[in-house]
Protein backbone atom coordinates (compact mmCIF):
# COMPACT_ATOMS: atom_id res chain seq x y z
CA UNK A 1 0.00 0.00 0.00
CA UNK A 2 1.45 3.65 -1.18
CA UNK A 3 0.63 6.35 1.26
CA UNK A 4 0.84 9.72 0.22
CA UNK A 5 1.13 12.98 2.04
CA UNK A 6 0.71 16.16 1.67
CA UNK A 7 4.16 17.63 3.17
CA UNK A 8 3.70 21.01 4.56
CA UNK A 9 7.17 23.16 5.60
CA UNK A 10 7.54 24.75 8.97
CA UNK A 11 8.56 27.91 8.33
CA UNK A 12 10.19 28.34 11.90
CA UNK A 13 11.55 27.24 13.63
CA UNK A 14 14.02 25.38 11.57
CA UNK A 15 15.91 21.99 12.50
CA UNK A 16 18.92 23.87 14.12
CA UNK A 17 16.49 26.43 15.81
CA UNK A 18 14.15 23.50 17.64
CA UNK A 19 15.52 22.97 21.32
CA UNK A 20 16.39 19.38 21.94
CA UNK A 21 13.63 18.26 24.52
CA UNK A 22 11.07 21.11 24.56
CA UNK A 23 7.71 20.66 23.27
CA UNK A 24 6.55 23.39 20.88
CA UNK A 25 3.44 24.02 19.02
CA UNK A 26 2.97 24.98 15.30
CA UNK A 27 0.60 25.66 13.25
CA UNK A 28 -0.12 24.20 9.46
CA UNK A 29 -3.08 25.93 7.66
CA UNK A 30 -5.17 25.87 10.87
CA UNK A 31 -4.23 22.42 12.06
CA UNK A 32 -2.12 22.79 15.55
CA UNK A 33 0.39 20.68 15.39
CA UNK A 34 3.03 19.32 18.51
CA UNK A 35 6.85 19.02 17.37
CA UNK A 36 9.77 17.72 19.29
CA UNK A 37 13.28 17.65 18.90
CA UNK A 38 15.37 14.16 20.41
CA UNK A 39 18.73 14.27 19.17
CA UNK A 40 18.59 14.34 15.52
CA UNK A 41 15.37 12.91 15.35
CA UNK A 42 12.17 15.03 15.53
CA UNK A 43 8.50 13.94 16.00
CA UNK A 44 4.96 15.58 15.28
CA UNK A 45 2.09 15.06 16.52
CA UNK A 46 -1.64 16.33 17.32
CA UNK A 47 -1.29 19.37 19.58
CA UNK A 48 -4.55 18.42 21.85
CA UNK A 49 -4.76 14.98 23.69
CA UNK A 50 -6.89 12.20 22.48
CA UNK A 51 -8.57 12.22 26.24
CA UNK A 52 -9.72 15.87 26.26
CA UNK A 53 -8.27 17.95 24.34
CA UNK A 54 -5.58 19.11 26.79
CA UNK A 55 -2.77 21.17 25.19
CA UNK A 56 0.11 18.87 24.84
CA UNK A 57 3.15 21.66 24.54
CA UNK A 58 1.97 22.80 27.82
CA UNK A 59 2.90 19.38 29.44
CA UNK A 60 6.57 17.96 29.77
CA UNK A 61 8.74 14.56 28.98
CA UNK A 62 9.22 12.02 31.73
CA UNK A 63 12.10 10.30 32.30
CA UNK A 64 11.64 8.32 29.22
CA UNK A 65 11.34 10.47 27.03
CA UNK A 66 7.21 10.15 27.16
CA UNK A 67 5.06 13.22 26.35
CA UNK A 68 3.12 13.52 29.78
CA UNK A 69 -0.26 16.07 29.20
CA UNK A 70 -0.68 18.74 32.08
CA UNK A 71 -4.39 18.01 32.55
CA UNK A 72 -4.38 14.11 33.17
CA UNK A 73 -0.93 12.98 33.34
CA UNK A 74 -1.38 10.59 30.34
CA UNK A 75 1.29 9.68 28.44
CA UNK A 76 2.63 9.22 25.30
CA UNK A 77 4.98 7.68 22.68
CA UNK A 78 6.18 10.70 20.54
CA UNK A 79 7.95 7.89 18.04
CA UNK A 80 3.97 6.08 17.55
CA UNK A 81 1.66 8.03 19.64
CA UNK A 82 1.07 4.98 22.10
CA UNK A 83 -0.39 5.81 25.06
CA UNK A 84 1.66 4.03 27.87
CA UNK A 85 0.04 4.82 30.73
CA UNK A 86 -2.55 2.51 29.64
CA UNK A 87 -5.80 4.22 29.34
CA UNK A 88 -6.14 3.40 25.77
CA UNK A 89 -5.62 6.69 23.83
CA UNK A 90 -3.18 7.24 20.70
CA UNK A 91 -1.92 9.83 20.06
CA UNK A 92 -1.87 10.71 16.11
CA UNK A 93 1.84 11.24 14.90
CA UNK A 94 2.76 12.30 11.67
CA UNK A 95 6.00 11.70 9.32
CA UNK A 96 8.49 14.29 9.30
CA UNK A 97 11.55 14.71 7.39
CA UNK A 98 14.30 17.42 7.60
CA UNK A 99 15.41 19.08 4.15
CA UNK A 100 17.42 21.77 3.73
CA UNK A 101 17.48 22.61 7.20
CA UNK A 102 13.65 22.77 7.46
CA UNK A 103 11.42 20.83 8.80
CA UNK A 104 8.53 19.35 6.63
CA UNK A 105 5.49 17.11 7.92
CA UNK A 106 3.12 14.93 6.01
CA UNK A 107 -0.22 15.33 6.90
């Protein structure tokens, strides 16, 4: 099966710009989206959580690396949106690939 996306740039920050750690939110068209530096990798994801809507950017990472929302404490995989504090959310991810510099996801 081919999957296509649409890839949309991130006009800031860029790769070199995103903080290694920190949750951020941006926004594509009107859709919020969640990003997150971890090294050279970087993850997005749906800004609100699957539970209710929390804002995930406002949370933090636990000691595994786990997005944690501020409302409910749930977390999640930023790698496969998993939730593994095991209330049975998931969190939708999206690709992402770095060109140029900038970052690009496929929605």
């Amino acid at each position: 099966m081919i999957t296509l996306y649409d890839w949309h740039k991130v006009t800031a920050p860029s790769f070199d710009e995103l903080i290694d750690g920190r949750l951020i939110e941006v926004f594509l068209g009107e859709k919020a989206i969640g990003l997150l530096r971890k090294g050279d990798a970087v993850y997005a994801f749906t800004a609100r959580c699957p539970h209710a809507s929390g804002r995930l950017c406002d949370g933090w990472l636990d000691m595994q690396g786990r997005i944690v929302c501020p409302d409910h404490k749930y977390r999640f995989d930023p790698a496969n949106g998993r939730n593994t504090s095991g209330e049975g959310y998931k969190l939708k991810t999206y690709p992402v690939e770095i060109r140029e510099g900038y970052i690009y996801v496929g929605l």
